[in-house]
C-alpha atoms as a PDB file:
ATOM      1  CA  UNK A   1       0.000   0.000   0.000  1.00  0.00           C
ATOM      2  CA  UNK A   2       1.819   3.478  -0.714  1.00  0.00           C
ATOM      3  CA  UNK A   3       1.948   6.735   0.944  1.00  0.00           C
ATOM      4  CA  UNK A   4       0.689  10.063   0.829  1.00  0.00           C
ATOM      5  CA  UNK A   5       2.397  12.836   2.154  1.00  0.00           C
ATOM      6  CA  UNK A   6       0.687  16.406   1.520  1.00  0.00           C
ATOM      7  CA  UNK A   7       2.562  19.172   2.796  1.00  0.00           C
ATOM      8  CA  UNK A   8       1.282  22.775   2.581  1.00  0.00           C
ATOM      9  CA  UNK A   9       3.389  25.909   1.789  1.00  0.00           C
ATOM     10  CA  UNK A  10       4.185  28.558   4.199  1.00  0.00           C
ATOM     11  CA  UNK A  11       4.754  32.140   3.871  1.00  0.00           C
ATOM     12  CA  UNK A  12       8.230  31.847   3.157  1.00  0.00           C
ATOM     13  CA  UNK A  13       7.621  29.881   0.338  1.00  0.00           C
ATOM     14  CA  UNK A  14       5.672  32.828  -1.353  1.00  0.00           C
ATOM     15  CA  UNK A  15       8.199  34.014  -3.746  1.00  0.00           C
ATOM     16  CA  UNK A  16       8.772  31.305  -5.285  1.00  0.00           C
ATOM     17  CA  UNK A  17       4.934  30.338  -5.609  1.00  0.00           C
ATOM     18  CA  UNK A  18       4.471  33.584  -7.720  1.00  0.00           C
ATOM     19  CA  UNK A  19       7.768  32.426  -9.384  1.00  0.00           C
ATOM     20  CA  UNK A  20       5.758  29.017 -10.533  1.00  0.00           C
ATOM     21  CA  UNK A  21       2.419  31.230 -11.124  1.00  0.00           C
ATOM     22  CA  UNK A  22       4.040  33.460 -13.646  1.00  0.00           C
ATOM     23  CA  UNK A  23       5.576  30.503 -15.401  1.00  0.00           C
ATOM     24  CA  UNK A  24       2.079  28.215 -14.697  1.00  0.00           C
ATOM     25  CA  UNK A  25      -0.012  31.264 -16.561  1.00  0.00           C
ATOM     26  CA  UNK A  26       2.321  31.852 -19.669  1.00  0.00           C
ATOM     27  CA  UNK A  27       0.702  29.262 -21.664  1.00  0.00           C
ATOM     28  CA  UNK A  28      -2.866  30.811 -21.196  1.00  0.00           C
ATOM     29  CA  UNK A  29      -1.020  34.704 -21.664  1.00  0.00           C
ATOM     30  CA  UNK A  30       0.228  33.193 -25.444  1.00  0.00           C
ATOM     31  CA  UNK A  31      -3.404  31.987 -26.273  1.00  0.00           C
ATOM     32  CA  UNK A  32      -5.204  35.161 -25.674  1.00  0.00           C
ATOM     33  CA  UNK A  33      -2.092  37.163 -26.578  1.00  0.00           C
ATOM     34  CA  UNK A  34      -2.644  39.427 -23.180  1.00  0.00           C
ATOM     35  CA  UNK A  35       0.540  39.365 -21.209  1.00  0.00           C
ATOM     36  CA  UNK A  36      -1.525  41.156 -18.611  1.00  0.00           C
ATOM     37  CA  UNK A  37      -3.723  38.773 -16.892  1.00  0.00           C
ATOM     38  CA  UNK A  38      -3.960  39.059 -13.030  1.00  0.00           C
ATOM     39  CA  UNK A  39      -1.562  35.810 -12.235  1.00  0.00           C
ATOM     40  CA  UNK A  40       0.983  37.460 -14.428  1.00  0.00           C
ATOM     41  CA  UNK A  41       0.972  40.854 -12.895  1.00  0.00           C
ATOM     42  CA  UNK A  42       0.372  39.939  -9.353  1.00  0.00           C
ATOM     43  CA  UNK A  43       3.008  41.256  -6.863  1.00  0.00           C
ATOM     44  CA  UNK A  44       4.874  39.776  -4.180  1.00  0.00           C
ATOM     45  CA  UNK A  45       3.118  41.958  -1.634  1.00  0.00           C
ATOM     46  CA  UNK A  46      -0.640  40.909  -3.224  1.00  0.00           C
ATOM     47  CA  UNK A  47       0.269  37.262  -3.262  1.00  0.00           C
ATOM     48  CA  UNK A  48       1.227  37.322   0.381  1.00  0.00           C
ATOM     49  CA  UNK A  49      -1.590  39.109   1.009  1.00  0.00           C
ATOM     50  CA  UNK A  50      -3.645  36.469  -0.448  1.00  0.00           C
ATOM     51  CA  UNK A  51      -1.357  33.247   0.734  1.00  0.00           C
ATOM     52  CA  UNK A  52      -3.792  31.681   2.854  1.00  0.00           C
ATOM     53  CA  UNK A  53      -5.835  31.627  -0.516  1.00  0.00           C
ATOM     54  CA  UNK A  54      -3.278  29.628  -2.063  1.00  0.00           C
ATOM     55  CA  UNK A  55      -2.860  25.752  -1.505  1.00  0.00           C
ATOM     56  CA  UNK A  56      -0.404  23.507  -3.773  1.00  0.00           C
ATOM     57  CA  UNK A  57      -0.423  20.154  -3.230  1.00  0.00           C
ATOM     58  CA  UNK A  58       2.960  17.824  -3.609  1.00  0.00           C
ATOM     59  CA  UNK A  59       2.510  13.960  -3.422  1.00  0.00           C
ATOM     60  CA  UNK A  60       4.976  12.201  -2.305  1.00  0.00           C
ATOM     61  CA  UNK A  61       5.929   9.322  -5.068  1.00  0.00           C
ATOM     62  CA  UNK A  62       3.871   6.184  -4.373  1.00  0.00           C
ATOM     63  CA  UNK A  63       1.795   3.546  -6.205  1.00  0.00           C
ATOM     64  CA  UNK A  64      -1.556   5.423  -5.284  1.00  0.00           C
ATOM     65  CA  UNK A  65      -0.558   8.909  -5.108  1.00  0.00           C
ATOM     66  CA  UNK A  66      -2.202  10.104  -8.173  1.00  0.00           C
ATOM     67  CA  UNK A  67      -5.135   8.850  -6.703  1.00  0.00           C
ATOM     68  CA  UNK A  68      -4.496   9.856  -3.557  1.00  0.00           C
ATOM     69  CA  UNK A  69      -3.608  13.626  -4.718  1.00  0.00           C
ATOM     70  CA  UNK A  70      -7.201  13.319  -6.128  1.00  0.00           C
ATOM     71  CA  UNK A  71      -8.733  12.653  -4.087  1.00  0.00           C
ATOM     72  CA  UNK A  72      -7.044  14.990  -1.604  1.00  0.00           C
ATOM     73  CA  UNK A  73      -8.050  17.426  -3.972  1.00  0.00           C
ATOM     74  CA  UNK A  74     -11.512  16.846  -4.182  1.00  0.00           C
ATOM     75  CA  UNK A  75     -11.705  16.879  -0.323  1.00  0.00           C
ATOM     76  CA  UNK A  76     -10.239  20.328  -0.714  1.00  0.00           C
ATOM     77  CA  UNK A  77     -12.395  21.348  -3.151  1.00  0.00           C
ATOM     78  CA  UNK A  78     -15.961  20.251  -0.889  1.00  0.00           C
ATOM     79  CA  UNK A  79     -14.157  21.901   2.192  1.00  0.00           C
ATOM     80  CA  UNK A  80     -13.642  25.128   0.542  1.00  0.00           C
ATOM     81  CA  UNK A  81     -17.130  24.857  -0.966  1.00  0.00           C
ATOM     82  CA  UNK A  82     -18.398  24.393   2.612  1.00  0.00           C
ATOM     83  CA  UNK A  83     -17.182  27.708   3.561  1.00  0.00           C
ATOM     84  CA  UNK A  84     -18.461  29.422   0.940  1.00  0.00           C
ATOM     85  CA  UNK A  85     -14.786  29.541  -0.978  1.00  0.00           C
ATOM     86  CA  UNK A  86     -14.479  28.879  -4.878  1.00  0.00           C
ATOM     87  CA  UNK A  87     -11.565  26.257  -5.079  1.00  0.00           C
ATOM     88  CA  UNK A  88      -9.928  26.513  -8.814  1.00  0.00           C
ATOM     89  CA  UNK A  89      -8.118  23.622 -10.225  1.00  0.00           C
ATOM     90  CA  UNK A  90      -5.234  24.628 -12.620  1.00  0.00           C
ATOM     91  CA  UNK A  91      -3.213  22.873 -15.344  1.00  0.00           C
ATOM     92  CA  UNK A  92      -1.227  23.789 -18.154  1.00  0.00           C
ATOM     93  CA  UNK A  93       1.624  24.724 -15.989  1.00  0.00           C
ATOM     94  CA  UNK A  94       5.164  23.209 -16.740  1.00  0.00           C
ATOM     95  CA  UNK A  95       5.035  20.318 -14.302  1.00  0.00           C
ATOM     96  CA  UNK A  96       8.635  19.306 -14.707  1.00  0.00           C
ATOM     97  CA  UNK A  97       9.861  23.415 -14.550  1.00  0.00           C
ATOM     98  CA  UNK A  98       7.874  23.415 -11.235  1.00  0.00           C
ATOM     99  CA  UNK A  99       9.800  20.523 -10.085  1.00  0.00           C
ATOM    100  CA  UNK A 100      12.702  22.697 -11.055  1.00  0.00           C
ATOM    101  CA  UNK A 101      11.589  26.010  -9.772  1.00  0.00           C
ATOM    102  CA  UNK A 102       9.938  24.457  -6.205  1.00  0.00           C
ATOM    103  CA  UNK A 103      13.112  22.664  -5.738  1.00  0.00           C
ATOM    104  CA  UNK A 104      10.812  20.085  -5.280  1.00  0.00           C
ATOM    105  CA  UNK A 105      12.984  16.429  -4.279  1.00  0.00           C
ATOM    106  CA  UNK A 106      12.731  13.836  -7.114  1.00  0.00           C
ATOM    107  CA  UNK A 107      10.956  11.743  -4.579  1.00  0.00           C
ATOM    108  CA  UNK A 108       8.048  14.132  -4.648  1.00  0.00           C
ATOM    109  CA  UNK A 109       5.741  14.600  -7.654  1.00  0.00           C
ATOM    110  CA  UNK A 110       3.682  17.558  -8.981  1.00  0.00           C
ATOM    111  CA  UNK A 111       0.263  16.912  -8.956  1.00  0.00           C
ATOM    112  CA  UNK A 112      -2.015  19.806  -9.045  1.00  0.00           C
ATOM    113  CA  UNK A 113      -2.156  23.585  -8.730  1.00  0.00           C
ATOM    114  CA  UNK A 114      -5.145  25.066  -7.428  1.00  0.00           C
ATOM    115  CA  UNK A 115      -6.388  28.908  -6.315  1.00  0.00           C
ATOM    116  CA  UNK A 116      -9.447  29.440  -3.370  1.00  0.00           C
ATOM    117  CA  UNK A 117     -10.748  32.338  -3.321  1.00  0.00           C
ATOM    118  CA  UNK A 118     -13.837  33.950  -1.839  1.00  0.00           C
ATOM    119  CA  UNK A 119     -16.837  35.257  -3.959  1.00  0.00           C
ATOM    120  CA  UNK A 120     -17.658  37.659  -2.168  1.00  0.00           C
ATOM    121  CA  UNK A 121     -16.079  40.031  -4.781  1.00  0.00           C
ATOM    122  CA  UNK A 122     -15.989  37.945  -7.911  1.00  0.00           C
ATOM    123  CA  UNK A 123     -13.882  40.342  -9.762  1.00  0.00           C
ATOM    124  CA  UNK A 124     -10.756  39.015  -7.393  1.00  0.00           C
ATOM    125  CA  UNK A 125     -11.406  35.764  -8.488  1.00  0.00           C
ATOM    126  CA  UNK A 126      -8.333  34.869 -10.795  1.00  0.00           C
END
């Protein structure tokens, strides 16, 4: 039976979460040919600012963890919905360039990117 280890980032970790962000939104910036899209011109001070918004989850390499991290993810996603938080799943980030950027161990692997947010003012959803 494998193992699951999900591990949160803290604060310090912000800079290099809006490191990955920038690089995780470029794709979507070349299809609508806007360079200017929230993720890419979010600030250090707004994304720490919005941290506890942000979760990342990193599975630890195991015969189950892709189902694991999905399930961990859809847990996240009903929890946020519970408190009346929008939970955003991303792709189309560089998986391997987070590894990269993260510094992320090669016994860990990237599973999934995803934003909550409140709605209370949907035009700060990103």
């Amino acid at each position: 039976m494998g193992h699951l280890e999900i591990t949160q980032a803290s604060q310090e970790d912000a800079e290099i979460i809006l490191h990955l962000q920038i690089h995780a939104y470029l794709s979507e910036a070349e299809i609508y040919n806007d360079y200017r899209i929230p993720p890419l011109i979010q600030t250090l001070k707004e994304i720490k600012q919005e941290f506890s918004q942000q979760v990342f989850l990193i599975a630890l390499d195991s015969i189950t963890h892709q189902y694991d991290a999905g399930a961990a993810w859809e847990n996240l996603a009903l929890e946020a919905s519970s408190r009346g938080l929008v939970a955003h799943g991303m792709q189309g980030f560089d998986y391997e360039k987070a590894r990269i950027d993260l510094e992320i161990p090669d016994n860990f692997d990237v599973m999934a990117m995803c934003l909550t947010c409140s709605t209370s003012k949907p035009e700060n959803v990103r």
